[in-house]
C-alpha atoms as a PDB file:
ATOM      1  CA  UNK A   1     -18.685  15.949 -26.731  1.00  0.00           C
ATOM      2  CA  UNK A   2     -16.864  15.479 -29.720  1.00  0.00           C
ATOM      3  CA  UNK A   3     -15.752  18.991 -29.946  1.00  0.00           C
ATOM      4  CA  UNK A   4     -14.519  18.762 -26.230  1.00  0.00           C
ATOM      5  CA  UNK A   5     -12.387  15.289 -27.449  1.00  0.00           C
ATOM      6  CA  UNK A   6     -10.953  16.898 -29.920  1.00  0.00           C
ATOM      7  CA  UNK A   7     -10.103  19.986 -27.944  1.00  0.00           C
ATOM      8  CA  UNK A   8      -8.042  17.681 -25.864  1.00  0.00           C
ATOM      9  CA  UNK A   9      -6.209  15.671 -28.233  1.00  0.00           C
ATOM     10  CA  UNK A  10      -5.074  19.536 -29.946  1.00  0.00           C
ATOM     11  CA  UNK A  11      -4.225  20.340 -26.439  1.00  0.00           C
ATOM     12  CA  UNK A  12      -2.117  16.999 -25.417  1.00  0.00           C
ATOM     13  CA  UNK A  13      -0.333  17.158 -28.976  1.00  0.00           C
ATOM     14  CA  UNK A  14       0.695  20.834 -28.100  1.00  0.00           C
ATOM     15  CA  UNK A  15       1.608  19.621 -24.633  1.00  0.00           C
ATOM     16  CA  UNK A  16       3.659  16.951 -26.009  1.00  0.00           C
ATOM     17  CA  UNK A  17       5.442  19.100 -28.649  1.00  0.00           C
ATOM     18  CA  UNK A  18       6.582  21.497 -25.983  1.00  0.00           C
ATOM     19  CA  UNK A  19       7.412  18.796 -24.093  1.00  0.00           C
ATOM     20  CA  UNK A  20       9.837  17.438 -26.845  1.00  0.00           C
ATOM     21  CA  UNK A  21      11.374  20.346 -27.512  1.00  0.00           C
ATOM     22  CA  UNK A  22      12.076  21.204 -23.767  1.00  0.00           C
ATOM     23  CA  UNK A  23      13.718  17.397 -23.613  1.00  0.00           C
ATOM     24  CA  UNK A  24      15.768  18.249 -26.872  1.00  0.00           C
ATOM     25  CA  UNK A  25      16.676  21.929 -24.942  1.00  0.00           C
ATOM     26  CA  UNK A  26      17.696  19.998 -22.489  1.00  0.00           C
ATOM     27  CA  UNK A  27      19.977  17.232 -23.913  1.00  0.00           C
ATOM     28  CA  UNK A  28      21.518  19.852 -25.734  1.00  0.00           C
ATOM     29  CA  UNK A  29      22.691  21.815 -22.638  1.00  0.00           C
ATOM     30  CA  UNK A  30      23.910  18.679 -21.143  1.00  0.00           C
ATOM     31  CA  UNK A  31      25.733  17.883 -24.266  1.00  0.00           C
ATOM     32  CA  UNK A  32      27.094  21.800 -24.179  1.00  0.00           C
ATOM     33  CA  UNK A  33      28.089  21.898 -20.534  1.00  0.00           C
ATOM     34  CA  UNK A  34      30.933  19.026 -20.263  1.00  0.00           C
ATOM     35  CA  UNK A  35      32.431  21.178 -23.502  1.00  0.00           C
ATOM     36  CA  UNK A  36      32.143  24.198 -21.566  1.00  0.00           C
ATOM     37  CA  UNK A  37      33.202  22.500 -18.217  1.00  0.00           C
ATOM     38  CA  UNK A  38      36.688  21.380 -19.934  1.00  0.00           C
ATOM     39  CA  UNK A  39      37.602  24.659 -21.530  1.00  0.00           C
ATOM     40  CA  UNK A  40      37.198  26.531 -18.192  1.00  0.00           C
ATOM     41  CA  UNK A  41      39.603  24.048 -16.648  1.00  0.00           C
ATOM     42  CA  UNK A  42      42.282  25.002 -18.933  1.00  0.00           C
ATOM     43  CA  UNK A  43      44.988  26.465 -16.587  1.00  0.00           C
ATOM     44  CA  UNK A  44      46.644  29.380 -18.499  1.00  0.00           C
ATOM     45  CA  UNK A  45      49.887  31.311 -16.906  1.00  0.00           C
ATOM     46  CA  UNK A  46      49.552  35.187 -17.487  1.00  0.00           C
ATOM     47  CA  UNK A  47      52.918  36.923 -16.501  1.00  0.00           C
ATOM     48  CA  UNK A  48      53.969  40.611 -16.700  1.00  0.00           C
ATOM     49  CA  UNK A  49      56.005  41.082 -19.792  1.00  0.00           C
ATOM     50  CA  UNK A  50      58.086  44.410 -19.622  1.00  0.00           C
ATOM     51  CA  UNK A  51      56.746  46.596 -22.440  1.00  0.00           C
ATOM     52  CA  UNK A  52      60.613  46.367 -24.148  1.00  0.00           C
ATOM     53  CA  UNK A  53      60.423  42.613 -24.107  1.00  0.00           C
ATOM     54  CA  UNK A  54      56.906  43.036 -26.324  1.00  0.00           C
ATOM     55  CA  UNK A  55      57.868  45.837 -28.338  1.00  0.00           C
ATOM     56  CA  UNK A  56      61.783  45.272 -29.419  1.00  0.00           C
ATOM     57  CA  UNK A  57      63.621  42.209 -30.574  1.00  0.00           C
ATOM     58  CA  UNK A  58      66.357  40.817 -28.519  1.00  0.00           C
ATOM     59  CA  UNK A  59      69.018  42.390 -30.941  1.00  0.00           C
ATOM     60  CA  UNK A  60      67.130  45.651 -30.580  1.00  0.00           C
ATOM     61  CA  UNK A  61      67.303  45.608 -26.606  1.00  0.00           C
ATOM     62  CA  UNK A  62      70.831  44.758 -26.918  1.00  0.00           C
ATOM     63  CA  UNK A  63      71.490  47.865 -28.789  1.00  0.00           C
ATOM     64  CA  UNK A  64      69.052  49.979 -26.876  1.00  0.00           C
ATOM     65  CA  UNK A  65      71.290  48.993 -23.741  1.00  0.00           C
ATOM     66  CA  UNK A  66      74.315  50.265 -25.404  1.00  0.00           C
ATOM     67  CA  UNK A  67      72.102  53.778 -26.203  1.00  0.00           C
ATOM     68  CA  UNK A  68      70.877  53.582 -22.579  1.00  0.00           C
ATOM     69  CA  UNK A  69      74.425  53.485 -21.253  1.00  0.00           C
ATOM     70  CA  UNK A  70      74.572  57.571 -21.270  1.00  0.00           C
ATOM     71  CA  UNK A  71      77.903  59.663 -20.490  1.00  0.00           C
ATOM     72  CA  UNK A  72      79.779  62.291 -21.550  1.00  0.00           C
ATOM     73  CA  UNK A  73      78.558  66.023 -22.982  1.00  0.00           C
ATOM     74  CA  UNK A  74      77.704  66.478 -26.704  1.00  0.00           C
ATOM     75  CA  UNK A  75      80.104  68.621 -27.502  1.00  0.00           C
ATOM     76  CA  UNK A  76      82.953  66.092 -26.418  1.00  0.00           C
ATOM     77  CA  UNK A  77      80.906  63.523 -28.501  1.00  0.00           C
ATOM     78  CA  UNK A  78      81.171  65.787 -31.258  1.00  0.00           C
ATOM     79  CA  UNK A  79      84.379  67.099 -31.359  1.00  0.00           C
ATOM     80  CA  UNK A  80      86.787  65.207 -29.869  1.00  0.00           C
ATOM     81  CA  UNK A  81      87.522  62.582 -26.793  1.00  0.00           C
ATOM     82  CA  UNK A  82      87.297  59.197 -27.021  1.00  0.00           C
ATOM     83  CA  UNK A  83      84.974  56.705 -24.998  1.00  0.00           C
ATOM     84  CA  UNK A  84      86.854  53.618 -23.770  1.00  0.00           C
ATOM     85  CA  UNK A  85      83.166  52.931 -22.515  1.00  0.00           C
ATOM     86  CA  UNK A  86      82.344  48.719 -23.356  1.00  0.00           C
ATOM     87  CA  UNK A  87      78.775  47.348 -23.932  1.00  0.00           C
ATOM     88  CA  UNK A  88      77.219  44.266 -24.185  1.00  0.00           C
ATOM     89  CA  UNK A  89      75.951  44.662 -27.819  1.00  0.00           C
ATOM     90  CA  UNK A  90      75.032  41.269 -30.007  1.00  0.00           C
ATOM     91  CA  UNK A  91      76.954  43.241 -32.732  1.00  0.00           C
ATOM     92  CA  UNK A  92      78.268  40.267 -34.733  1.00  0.00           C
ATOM     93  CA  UNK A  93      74.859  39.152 -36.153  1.00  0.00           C
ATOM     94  CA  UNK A  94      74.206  42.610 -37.893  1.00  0.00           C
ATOM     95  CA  UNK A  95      74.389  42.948 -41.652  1.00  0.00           C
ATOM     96  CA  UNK A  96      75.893  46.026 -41.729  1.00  0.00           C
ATOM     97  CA  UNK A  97      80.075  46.729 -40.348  1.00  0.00           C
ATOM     98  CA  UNK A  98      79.415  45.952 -36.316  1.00  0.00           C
ATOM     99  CA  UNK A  99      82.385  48.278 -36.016  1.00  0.00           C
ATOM    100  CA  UNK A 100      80.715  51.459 -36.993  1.00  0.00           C
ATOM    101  CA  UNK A 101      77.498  50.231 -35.971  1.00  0.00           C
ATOM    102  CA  UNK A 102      78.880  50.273 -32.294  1.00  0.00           C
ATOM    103  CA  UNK A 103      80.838  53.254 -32.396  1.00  0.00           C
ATOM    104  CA  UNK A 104      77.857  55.661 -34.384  1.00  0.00           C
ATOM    105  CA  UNK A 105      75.620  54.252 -31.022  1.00  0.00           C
ATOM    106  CA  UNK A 106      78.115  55.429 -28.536  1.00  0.00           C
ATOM    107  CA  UNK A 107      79.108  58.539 -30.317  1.00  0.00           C
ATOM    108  CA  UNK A 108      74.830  59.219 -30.244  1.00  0.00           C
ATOM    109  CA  UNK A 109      73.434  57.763 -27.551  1.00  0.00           C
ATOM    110  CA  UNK A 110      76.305  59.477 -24.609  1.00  0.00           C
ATOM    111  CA  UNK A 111      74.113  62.278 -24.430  1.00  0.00           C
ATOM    112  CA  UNK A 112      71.372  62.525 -26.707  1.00  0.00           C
ATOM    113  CA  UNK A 113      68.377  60.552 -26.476  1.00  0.00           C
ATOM    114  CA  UNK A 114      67.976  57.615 -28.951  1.00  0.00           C
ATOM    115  CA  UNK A 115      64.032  58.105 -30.990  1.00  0.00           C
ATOM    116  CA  UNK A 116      64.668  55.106 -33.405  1.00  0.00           C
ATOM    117  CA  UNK A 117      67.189  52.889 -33.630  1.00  0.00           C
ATOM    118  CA  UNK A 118      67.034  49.595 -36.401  1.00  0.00           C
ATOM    119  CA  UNK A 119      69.764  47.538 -36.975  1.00  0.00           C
ATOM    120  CA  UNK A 120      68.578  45.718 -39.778  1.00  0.00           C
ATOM    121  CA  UNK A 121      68.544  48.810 -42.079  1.00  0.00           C
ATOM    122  CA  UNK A 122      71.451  50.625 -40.125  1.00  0.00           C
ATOM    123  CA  UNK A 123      69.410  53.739 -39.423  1.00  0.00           C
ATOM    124  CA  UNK A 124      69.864  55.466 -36.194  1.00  0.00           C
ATOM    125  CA  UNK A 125      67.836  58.816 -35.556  1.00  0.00           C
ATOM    126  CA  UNK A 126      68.280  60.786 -32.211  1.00  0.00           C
ATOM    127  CA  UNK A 127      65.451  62.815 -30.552  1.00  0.00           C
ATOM    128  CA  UNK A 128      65.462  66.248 -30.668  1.00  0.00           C
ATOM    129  CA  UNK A 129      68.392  67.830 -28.744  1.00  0.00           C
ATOM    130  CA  UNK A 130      68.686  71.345 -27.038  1.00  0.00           C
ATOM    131  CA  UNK A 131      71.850  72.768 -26.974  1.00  0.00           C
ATOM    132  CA  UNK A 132      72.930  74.171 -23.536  1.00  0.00           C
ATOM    133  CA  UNK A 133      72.638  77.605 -22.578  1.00  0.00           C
ATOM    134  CA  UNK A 134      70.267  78.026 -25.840  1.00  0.00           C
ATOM    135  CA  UNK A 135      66.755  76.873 -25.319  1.00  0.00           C
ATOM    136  CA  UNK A 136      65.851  78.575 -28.450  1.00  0.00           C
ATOM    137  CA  UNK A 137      68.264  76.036 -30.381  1.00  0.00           C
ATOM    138  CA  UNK A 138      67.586  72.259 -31.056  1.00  0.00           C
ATOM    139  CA  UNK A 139      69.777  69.837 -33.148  1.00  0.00           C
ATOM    140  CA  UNK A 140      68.258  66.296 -34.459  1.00  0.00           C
ATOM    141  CA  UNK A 141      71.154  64.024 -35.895  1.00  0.00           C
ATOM    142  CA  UNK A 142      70.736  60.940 -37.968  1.00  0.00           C
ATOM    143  CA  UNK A 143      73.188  57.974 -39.023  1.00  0.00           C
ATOM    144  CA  UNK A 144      73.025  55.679 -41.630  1.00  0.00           C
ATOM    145  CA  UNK A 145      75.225  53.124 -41.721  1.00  0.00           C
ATOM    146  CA  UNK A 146      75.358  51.455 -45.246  1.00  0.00           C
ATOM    147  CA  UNK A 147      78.338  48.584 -45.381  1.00  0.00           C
ATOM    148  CA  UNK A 148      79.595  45.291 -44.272  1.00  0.00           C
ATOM    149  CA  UNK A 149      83.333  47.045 -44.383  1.00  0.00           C
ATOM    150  CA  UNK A 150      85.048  49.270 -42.370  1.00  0.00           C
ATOM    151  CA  UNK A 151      85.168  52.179 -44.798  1.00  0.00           C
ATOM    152  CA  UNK A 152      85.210  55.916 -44.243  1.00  0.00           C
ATOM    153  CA  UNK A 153      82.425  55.842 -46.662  1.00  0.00           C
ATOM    154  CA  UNK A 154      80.445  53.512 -44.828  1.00  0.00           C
ATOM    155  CA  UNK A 155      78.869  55.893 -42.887  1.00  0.00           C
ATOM    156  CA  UNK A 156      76.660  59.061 -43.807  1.00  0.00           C
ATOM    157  CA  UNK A 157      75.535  61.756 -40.782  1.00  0.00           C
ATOM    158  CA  UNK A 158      72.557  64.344 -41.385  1.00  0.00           C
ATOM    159  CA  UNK A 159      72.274  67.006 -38.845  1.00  0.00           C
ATOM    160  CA  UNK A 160      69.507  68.957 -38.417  1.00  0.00           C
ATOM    161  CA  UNK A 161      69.149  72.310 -36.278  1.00  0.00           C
ATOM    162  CA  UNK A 162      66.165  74.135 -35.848  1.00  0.00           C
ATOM    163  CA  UNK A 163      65.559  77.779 -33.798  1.00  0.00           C
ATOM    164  CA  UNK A 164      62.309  79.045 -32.056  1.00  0.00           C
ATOM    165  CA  UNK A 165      60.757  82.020 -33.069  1.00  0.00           C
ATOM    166  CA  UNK A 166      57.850  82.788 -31.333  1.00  0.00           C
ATOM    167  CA  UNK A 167      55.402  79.518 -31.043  1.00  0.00           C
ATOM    168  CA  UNK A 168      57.488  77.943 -34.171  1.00  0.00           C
ATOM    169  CA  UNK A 169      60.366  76.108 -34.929  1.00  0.00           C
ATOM    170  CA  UNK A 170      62.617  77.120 -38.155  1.00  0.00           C
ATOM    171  CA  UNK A 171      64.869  75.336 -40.168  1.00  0.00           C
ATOM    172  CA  UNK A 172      68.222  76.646 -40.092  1.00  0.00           C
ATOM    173  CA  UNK A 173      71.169  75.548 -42.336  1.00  0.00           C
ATOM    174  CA  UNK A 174      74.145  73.566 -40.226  1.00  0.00           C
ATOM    175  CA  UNK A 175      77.941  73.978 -41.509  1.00  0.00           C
ATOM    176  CA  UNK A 176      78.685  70.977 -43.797  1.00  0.00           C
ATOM    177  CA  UNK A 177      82.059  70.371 -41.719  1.00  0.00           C
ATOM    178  CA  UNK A 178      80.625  69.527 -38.024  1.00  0.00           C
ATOM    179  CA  UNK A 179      78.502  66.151 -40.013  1.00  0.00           C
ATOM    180  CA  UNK A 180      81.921  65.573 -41.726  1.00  0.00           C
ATOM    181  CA  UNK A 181      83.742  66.130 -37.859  1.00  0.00           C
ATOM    182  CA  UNK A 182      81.163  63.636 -36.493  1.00  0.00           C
ATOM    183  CA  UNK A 183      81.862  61.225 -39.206  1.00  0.00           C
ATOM    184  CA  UNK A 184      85.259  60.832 -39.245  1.00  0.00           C
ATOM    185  CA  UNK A 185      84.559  60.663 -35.058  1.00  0.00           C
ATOM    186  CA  UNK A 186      82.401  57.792 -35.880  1.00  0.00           C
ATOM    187  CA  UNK A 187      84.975  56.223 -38.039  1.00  0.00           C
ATOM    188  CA  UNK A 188      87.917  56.749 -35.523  1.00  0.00           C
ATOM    189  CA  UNK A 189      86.156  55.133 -32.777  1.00  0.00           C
ATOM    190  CA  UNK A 190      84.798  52.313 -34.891  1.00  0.00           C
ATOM    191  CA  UNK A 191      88.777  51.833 -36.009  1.00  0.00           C
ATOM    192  CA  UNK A 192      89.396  51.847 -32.297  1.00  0.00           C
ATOM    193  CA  UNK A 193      86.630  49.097 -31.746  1.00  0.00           C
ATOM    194  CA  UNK A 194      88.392  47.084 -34.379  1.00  0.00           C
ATOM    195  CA  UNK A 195      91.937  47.189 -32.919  1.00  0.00           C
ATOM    196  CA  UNK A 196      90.528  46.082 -29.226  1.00  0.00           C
ATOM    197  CA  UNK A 197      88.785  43.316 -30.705  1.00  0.00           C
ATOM    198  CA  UNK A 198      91.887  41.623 -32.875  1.00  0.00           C
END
């Protein structure tokens, strides 16, 4: 008898212990839920960005709208004619001569597509280019404009052409005076830009 009394005070303790810590279970969860409840009801507006709008700054889709503008042939752009073409360009806030800025993106960006383009360092690097009636040949041009002033100086052009042979592409040496030719275009539409805007 006294073994079956104590058998049943073991088991009502055990019953009673799981029986607290199902009430503590319990007044947890109802302490957890209203928490819960009131982050769910948090209204959050999700909107389709454009991919530009995440990606570039509102200077840099300014200028990419200038390079987007298109027009013209490269060889034009190269060697000669002028582009009375006007953009909508935040040019004033750059650090570098807005002037040449402008004009290096027009004389670029008319027909060759635009790969990298940062304002803030005054860097712009086209994509590679193939030359018409010479898919074997491929030209890559980059500008650097380094000044605040409207120098001849102020810009520096690096041209780049490559030629296929076989699977490859090869380096081939480009004639010092077409990067000086594109520079001094760069600088004589930038002058241009200068006069329309006094």
């Amino acid at each position: 008898m006294l073994i079956l009394l104590f058998f049943l005070c073991y088991k009502s303790s055990m019953i009673i212990n799981a029986f607290k810590i199902y009430i503590s279970k319990l007044l947890m969860m109802l302490l957890i839920l209203p928490i819960i409840y009131s982050c769910s009801s948090i209204k959050t507006k999700t909107e389709r960005q454009d991919i530009n709008d995440i990606i570039y700054s509102k200077r840099q889709q300014a200028e990419r709208e200038v390079a987007e503008a298109g027009g013209g042939s490269l060889m034009s752009n190269l060697f000669g004619g002028n582009s009375s073409r006007k953009s909508s360009s935040n040019v004033n806030q750059l650090s570098i001569n807005p002037h040449l800025w402008k004009a290096s993106l027009e004389v670029l960006s008319s027909t060759m597509p635009l790969a990298s383009v940062d304002s803030n360092s005054g860097i712009i690097i086209t994509d590679w280019y193939n030359l018409k009636n010479k898919s074997n040949e491929r030209v890559k041009i980059s500008v650097l404009v380094s000044t605040q002033e409207l120098r001849a100086d102020g810009v520096k052009v690096s041209l780049f052409k490559q030629i296929q042979k076989g699977n490859s592409w090869s380096n081939v040496k480009v004639h010092p005076d077409i990067t000086l030719r594109l520079e001094r275009k760069i600088v004589q539409r930038a002058g241009t830009l200068a006069n329309n805007s006094n």
